[in-house]
N, C-alpha and C. Protein backbone atom coordinates (compact mmCIF):
# COMPACT_ATOMS: atom_id res chain seq x y z
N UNK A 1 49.52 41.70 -5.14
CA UNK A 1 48.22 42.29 -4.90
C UNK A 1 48.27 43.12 -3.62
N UNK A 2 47.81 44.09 -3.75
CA UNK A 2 47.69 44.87 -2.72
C UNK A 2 46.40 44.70 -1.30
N UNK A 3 46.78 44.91 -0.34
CA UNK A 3 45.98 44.93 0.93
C UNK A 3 44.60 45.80 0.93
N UNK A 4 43.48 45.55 1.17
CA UNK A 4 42.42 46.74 0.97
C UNK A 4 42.66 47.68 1.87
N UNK A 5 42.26 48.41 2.13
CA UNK A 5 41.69 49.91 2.93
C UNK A 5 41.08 49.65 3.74
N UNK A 6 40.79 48.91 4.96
CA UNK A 6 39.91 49.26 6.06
C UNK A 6 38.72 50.24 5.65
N UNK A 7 39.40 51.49 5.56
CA UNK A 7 38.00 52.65 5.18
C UNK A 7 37.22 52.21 4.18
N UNK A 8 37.94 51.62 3.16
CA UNK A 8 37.45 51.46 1.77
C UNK A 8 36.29 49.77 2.37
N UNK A 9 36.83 49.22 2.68
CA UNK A 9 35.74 48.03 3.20
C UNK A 9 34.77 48.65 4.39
N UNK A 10 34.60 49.68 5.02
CA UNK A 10 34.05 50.31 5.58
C UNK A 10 32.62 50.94 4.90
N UNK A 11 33.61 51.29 3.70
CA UNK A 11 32.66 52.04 3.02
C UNK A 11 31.65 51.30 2.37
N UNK A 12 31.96 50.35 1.75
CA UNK A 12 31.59 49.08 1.10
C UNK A 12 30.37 48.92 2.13
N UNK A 13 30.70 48.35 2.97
CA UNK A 13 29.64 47.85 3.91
C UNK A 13 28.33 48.80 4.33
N UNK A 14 29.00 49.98 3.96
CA UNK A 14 27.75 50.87 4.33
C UNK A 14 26.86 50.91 3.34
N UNK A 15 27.25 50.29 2.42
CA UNK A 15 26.17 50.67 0.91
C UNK A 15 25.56 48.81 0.77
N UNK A 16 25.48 48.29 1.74
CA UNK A 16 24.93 46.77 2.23
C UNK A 16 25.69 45.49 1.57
N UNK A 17 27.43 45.52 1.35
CA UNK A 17 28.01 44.66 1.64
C UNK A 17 28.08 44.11 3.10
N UNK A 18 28.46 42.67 3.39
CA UNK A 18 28.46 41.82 4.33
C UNK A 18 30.18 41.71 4.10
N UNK A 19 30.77 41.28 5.33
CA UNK A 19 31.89 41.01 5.51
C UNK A 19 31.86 39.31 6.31
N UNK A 20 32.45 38.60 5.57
CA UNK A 20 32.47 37.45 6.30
C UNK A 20 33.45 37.06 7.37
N UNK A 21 32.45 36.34 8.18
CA UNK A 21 33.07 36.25 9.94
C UNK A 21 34.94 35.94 9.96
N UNK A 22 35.49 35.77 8.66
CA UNK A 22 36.71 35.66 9.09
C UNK A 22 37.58 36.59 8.00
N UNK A 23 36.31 37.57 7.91
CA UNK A 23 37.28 38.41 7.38
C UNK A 23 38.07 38.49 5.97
N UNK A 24 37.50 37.49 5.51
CA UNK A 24 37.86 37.45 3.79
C UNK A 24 37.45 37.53 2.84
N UNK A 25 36.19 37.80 2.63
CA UNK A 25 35.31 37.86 1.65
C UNK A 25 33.97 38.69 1.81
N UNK A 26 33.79 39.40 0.78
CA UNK A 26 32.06 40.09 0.91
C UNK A 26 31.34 39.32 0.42
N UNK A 27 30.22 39.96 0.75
CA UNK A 27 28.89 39.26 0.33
C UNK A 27 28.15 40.67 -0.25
N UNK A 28 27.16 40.14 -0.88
CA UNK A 28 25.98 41.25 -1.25
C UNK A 28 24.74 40.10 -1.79
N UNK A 29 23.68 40.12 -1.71
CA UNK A 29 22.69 40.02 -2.44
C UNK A 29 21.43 41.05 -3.72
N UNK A 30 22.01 41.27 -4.59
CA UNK A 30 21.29 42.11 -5.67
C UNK A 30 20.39 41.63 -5.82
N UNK A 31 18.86 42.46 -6.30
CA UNK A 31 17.74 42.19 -6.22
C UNK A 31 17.14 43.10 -7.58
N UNK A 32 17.15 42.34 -8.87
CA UNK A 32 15.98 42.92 -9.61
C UNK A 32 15.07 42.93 -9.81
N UNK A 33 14.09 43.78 -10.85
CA UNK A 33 13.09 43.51 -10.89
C UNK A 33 12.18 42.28 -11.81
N UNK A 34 13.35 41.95 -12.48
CA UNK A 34 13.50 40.43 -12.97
C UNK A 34 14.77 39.41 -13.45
N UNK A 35 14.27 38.14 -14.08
CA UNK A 35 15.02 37.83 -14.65
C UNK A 35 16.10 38.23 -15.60
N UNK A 36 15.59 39.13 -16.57
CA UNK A 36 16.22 39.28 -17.48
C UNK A 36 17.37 40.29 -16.95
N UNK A 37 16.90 41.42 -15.80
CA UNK A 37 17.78 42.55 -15.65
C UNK A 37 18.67 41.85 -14.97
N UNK A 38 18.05 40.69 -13.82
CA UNK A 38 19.36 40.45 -12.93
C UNK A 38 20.43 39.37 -13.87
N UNK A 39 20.26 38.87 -15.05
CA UNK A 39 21.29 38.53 -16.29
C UNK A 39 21.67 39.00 -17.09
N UNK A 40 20.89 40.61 -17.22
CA UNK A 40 21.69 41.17 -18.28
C UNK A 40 22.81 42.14 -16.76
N UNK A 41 22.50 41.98 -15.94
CA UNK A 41 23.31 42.92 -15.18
C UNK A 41 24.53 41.67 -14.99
N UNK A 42 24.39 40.61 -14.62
CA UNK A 42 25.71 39.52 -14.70
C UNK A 42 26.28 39.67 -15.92
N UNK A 43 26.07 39.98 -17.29
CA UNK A 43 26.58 39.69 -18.06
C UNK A 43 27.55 41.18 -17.97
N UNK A 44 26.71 42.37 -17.29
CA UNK A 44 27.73 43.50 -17.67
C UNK A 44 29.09 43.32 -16.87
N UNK A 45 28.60 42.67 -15.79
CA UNK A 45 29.96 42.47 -14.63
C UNK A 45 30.98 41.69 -14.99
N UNK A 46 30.53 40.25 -15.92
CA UNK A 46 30.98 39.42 -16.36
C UNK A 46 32.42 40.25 -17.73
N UNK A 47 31.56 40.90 -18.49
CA UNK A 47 33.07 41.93 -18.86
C UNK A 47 34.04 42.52 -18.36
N UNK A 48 33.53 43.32 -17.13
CA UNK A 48 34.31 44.05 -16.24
C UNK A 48 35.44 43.17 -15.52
N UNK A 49 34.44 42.13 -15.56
CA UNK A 49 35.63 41.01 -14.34
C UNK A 49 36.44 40.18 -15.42
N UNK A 50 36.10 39.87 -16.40
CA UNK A 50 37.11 39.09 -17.24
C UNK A 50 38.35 39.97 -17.48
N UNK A 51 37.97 41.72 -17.68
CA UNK A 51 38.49 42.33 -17.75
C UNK A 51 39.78 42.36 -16.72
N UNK A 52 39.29 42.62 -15.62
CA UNK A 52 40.22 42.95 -14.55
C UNK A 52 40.90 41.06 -14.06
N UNK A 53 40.07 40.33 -14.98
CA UNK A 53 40.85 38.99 -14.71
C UNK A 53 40.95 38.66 -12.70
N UNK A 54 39.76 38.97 -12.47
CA UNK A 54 38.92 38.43 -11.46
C UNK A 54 37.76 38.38 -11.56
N UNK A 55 37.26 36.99 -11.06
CA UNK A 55 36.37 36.65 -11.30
C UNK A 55 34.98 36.01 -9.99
N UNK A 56 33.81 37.02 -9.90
CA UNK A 56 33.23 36.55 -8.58
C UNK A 56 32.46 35.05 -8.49
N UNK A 57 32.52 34.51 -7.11
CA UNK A 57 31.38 33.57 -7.08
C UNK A 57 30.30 34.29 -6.88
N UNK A 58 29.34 33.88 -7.42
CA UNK A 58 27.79 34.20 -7.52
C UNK A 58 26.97 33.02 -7.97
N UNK A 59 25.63 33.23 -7.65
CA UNK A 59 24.20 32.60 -7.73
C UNK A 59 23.12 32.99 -8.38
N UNK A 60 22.35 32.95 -8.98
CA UNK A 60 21.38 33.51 -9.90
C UNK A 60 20.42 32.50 -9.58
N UNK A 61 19.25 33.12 -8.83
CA UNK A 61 17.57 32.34 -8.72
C UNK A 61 16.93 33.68 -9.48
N UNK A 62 16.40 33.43 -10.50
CA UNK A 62 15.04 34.18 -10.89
C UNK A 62 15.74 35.47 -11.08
N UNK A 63 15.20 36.48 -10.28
CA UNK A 63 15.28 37.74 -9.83
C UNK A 63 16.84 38.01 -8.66
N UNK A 64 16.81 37.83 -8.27
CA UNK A 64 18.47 37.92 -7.26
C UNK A 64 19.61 36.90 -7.80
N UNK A 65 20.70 38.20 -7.32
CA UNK A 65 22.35 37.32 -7.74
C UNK A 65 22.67 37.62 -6.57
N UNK A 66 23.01 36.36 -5.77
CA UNK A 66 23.82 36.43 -4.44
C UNK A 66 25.58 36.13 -4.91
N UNK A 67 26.59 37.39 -4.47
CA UNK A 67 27.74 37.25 -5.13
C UNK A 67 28.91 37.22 -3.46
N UNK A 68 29.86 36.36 -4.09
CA UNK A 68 31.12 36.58 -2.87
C UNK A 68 31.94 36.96 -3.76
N UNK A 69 33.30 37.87 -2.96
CA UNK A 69 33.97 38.09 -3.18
C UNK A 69 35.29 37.94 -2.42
N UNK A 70 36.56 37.42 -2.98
CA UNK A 70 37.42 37.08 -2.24
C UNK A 70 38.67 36.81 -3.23
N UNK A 71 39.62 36.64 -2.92
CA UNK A 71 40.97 36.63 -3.88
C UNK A 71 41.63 35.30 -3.42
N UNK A 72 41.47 33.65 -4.26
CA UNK A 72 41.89 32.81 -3.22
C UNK A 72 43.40 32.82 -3.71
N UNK A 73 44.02 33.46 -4.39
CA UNK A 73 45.53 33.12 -4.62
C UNK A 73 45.93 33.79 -3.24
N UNK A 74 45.76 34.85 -2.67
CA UNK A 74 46.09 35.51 -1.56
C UNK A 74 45.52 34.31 -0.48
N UNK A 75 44.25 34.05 -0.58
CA UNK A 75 43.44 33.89 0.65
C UNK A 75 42.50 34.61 1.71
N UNK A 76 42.11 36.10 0.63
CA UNK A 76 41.27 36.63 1.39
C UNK A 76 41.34 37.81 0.02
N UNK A 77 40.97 39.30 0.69
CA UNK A 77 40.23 40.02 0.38
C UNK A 77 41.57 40.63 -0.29
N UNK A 78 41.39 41.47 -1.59
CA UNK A 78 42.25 42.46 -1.84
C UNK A 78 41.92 43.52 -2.92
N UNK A 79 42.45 44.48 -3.12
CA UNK A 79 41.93 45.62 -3.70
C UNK A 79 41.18 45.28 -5.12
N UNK A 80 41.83 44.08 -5.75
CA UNK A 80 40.94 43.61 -6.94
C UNK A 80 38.97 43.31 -6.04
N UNK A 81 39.05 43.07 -5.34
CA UNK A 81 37.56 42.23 -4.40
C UNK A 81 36.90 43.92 -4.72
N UNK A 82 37.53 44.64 -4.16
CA UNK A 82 36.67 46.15 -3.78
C UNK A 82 36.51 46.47 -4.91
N UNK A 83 37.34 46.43 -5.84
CA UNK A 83 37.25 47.32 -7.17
C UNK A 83 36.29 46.87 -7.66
N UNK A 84 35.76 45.05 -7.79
CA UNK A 84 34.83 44.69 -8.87
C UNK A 84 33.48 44.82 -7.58
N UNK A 85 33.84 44.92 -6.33
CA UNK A 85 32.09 45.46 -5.78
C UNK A 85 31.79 46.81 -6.57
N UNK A 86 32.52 47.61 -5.81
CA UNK A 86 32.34 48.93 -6.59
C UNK A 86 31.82 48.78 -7.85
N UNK A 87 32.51 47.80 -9.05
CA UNK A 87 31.90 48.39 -10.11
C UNK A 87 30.60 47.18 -10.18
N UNK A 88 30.54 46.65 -9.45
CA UNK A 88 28.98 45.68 -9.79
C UNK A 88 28.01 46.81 -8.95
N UNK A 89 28.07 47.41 -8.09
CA UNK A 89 27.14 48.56 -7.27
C UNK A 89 27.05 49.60 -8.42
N UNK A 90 27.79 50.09 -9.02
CA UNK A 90 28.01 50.95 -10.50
C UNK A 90 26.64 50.64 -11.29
N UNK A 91 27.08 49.40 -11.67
CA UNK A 91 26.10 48.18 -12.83
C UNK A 91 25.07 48.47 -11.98
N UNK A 92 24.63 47.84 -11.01
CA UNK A 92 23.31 47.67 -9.96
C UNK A 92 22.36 48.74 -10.28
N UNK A 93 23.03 50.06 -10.06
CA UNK A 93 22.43 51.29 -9.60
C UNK A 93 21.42 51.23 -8.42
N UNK A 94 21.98 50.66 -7.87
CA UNK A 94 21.16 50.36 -6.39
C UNK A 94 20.11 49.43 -6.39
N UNK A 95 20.29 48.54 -7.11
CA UNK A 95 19.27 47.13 -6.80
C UNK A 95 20.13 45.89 -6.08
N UNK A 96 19.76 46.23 -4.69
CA UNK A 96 20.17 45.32 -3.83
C UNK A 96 19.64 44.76 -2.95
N UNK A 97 19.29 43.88 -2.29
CA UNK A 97 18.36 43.37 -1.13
C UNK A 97 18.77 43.85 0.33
């Protein structure tokens, strides 16, 4: 697995990923306008990531999916982590908290 990009987690963060204090994992909290969107939007990610055969932790109350991301065979962050933010921000279209 490859190392991320600094820039590329840079970039990430500017569009309201969180980087955790040691550096291994994002965060985001998505925010729909309900139930149903913020599960039909897990279910689209849920392809993408079976796909790419990573898979995020996440939370589902109601309306918000609070998701981490992290690679534990490595032990931290790697270009698979960025690729499936990117494509859950894709999915989102900007519903985020």
């Amino acid at each position: 697995m490859t190392d991320p990009d600094p820039a590329e987690i840079a970039a990430l963060i500017a569009t309201g990923w969180s980087l955790s204090d040691d550096g291994t994992a994002l965060h985001k909290a998505f925010k729909f306008k309900n139930f149903i969107e913020a599960f039909g939007w897990m279910t689209q990610v849920a392809i993408h990531a079976e796909k790419m055969n990573h898979h995020p932790e996440w939370a589902n109350v109601y309306r918000t999916v609070d998701v981490t991301l992290t690679t534990h065979d490595s032990g931290g962050l790697t270009e698979l982590d960025l690729a499936l933010a990117r494509t859950m921000d894709t999915l989102a279209g900007g519903s985020s908290a």
